[in-house]
N, C-alpha and C. Protein backbone atom coordinates (compact mmCIF):
# COMPACT_ATOMS: atom_id res chain seq x y z
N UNK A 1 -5.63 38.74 18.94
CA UNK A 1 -5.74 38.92 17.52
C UNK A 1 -5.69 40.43 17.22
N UNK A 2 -4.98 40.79 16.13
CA UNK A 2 -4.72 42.16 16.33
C UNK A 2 -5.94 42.93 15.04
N UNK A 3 -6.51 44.03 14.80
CA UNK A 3 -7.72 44.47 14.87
C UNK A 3 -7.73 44.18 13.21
N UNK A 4 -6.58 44.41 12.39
CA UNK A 4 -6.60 44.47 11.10
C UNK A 4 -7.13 42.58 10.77
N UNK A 5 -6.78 41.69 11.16
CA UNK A 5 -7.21 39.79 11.11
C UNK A 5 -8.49 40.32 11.30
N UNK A 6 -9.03 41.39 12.69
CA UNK A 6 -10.50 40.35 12.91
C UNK A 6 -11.17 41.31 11.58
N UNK A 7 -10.61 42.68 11.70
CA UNK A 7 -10.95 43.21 10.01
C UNK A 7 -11.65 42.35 9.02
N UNK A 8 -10.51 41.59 8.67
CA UNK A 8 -10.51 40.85 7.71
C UNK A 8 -11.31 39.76 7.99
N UNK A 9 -11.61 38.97 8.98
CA UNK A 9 -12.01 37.85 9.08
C UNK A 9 -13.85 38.72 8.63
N UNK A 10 -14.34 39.48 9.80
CA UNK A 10 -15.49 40.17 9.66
C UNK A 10 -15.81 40.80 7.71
N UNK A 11 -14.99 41.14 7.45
CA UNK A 11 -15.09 41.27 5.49
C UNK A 11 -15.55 39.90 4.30
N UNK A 12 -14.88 39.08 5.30
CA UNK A 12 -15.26 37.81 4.78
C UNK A 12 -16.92 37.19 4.91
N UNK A 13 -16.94 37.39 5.97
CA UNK A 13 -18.39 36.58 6.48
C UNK A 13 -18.96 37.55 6.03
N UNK A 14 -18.81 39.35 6.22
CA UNK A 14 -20.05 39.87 5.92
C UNK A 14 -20.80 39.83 4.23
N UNK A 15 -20.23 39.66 3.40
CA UNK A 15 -20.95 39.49 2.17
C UNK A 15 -21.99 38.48 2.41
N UNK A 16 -22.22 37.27 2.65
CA UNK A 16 -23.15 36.37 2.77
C UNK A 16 -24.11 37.16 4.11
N UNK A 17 -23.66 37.35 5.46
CA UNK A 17 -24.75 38.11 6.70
C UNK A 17 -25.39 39.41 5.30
N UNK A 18 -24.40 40.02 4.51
CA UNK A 18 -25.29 41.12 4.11
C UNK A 18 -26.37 41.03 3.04
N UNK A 19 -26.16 39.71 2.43
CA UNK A 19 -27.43 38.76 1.36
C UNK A 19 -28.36 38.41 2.25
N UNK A 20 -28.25 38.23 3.07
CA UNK A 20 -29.51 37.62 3.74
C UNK A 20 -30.52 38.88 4.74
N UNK A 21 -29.41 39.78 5.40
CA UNK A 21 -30.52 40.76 5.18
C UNK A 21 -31.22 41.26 4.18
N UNK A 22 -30.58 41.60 3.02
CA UNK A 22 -31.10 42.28 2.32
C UNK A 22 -32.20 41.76 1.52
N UNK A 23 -32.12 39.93 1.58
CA UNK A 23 -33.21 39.22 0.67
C UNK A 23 -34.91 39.36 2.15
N UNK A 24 -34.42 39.44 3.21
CA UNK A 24 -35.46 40.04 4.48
C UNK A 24 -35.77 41.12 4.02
N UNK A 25 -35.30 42.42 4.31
CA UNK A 25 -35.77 43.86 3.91
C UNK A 25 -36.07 43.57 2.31
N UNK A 26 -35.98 43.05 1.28
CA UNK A 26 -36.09 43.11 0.32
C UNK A 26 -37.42 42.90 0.09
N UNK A 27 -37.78 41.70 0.16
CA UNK A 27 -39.47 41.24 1.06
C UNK A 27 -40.24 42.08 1.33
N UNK A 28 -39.95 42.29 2.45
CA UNK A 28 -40.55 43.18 3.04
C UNK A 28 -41.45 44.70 2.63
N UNK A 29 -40.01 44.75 2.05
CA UNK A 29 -40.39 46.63 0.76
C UNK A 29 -41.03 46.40 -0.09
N UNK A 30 -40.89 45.26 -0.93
CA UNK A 30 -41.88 44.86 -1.94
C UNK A 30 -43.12 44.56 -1.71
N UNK A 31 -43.43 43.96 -0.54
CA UNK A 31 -44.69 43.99 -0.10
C UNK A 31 -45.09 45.47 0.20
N UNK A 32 -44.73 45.94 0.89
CA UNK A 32 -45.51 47.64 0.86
C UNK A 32 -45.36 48.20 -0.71
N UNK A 33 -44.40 48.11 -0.86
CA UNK A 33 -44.39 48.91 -2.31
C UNK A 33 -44.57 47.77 -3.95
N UNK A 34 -45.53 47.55 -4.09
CA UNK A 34 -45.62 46.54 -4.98
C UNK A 34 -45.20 47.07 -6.15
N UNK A 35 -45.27 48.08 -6.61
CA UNK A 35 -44.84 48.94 -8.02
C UNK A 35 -43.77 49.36 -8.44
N UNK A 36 -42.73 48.75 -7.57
CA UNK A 36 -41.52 49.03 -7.34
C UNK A 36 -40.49 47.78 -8.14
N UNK A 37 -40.09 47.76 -8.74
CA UNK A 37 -38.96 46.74 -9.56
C UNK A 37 -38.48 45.77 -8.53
N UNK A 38 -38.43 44.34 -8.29
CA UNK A 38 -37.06 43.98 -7.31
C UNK A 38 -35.96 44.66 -7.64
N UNK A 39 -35.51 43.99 -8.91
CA UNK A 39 -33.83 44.83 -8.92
C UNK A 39 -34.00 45.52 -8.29
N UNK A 40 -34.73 46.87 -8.22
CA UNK A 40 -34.06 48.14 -8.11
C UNK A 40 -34.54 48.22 -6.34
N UNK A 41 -35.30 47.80 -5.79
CA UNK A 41 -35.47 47.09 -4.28
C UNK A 41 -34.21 46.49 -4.15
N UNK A 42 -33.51 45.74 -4.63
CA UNK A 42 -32.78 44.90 -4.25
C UNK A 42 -31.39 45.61 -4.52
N UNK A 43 -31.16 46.51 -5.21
CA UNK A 43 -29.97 47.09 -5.26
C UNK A 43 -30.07 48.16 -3.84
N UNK A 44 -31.15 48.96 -4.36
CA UNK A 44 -31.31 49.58 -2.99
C UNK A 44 -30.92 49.12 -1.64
N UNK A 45 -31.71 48.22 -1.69
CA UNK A 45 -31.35 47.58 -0.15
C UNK A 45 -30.15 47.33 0.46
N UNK A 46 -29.47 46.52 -0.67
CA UNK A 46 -27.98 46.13 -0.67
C UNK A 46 -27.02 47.24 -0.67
N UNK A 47 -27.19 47.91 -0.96
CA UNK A 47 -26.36 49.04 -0.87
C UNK A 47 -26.59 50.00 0.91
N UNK A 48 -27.71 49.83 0.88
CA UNK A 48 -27.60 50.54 2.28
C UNK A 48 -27.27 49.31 2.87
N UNK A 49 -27.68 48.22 3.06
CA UNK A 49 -26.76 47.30 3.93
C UNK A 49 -25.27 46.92 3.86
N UNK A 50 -24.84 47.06 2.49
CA UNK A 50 -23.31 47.10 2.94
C UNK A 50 -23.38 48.53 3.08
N UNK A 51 -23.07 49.24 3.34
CA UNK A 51 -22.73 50.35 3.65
C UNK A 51 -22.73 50.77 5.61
N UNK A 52 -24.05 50.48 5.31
CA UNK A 52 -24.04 49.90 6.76
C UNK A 52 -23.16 49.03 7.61
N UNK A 53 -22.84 47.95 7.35
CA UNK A 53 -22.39 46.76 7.31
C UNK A 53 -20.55 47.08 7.90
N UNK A 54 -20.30 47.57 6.63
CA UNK A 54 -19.03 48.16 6.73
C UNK A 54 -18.41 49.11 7.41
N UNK A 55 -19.50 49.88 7.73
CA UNK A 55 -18.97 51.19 9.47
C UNK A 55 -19.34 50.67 10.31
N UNK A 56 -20.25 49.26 10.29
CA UNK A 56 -20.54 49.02 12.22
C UNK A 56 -18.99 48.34 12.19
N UNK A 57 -18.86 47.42 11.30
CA UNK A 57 -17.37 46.78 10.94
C UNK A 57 -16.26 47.57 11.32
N UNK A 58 -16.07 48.17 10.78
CA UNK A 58 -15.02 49.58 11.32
C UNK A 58 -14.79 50.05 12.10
N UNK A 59 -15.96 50.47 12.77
CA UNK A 59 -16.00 51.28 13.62
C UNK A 59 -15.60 50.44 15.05
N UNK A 60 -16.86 49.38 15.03
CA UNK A 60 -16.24 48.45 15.71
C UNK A 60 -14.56 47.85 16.13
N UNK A 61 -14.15 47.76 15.47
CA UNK A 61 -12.83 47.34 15.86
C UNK A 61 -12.00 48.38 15.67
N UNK A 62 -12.39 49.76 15.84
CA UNK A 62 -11.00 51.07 16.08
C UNK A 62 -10.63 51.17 14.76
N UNK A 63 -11.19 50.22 13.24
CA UNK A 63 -10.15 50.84 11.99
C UNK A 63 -10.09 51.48 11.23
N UNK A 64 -11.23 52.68 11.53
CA UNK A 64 -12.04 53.19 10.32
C UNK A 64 -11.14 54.48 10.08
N UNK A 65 -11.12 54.37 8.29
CA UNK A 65 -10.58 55.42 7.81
C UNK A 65 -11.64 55.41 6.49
N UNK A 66 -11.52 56.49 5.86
CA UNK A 66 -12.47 56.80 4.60
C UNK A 66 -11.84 56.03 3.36
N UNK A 67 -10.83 55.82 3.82
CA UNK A 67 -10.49 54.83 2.16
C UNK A 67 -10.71 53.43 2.29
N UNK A 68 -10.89 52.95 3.63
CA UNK A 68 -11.36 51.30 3.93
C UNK A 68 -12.59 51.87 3.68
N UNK A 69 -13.49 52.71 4.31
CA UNK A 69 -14.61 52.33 4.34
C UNK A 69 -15.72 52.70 3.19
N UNK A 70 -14.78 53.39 2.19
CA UNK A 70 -15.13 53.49 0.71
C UNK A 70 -14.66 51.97 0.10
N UNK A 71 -13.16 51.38 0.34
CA UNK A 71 -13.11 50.44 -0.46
C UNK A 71 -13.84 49.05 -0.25
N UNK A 72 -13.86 48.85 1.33
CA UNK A 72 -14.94 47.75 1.91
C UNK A 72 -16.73 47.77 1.62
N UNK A 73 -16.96 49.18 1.21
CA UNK A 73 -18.45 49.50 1.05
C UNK A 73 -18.40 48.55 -0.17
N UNK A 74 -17.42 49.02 -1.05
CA UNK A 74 -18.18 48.95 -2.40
C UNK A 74 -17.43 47.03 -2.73
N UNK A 75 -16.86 46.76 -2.33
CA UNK A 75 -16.44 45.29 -2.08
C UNK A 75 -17.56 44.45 -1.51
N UNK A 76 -18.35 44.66 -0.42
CA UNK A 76 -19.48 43.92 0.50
C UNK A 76 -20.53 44.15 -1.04
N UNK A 77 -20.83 45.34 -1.40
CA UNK A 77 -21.75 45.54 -2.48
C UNK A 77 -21.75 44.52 -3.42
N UNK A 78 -20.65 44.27 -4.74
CA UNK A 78 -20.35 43.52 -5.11
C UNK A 78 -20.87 42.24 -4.39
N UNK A 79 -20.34 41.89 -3.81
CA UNK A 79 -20.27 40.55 -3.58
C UNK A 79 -21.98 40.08 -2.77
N UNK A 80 -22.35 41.07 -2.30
CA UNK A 80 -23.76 40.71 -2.06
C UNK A 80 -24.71 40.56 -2.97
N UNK A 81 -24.84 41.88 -3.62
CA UNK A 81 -25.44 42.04 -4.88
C UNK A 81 -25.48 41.37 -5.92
N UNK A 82 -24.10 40.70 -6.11
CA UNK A 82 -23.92 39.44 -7.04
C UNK A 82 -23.43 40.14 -8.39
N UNK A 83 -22.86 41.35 -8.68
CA UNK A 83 -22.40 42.18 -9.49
C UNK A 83 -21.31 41.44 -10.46
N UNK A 84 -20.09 40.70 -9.53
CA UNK A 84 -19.54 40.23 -10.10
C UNK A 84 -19.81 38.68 -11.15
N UNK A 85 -21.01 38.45 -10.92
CA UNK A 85 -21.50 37.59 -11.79
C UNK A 85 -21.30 38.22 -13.36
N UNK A 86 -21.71 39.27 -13.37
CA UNK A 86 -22.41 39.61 -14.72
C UNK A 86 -21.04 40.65 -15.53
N UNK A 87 -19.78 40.05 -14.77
CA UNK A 87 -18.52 40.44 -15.65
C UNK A 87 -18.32 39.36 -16.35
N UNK A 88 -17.69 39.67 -17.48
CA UNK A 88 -17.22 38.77 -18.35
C UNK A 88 -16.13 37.93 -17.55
N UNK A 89 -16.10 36.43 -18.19
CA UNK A 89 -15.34 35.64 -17.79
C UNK A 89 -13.83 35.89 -19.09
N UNK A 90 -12.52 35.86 -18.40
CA UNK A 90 -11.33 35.63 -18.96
C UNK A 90 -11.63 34.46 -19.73
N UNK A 91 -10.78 34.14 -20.70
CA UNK A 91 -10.74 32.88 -21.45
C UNK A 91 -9.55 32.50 -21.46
């Protein structure tokens, strides 16, 4: 399989692996930090986990360049975060 498929295959699955860390660490922070907003726990989190997410991804399979791993960051984000919910729907 050549590195750009497993790329892609790994982009796919990671939005859901990166919800479920982040609803763990999310937990977690809120319990130490009770004064703290979820949202803003939960954006936090999500953001360092895709971000994360997306250079072990990369890096891992030899493909990393700064424009995947800017455009995959903020793609895993989205889609973990649930961002794209709260666009308007086309009619």
């Amino acid at each position: 399989m050549s590195p750009e498929v497993i790329a892609t295959i790994l982009a796919v699955l990671g939005g859901p692996v990166v919800l479920a860390l982040t609803e763990m660490v999310k937990r977690l922070v809120l319990k130490q930090f009770p004064l703290l907003t979820t949202a803003t726990v939960g954006y936090i989190v999500c953001g360092l986990s895709s971000v994360g997410g997306t250079l072990y991804v990369l890096l891992s399979t030899h493909t990393f360049n700064v424009l995947a791993f800017l455009g995959y960051s903020v793609l895993v984000f989205i889609e973990a975060s649930g961002l794209y919910k709260a666009l308007p729907k086309p009619e």
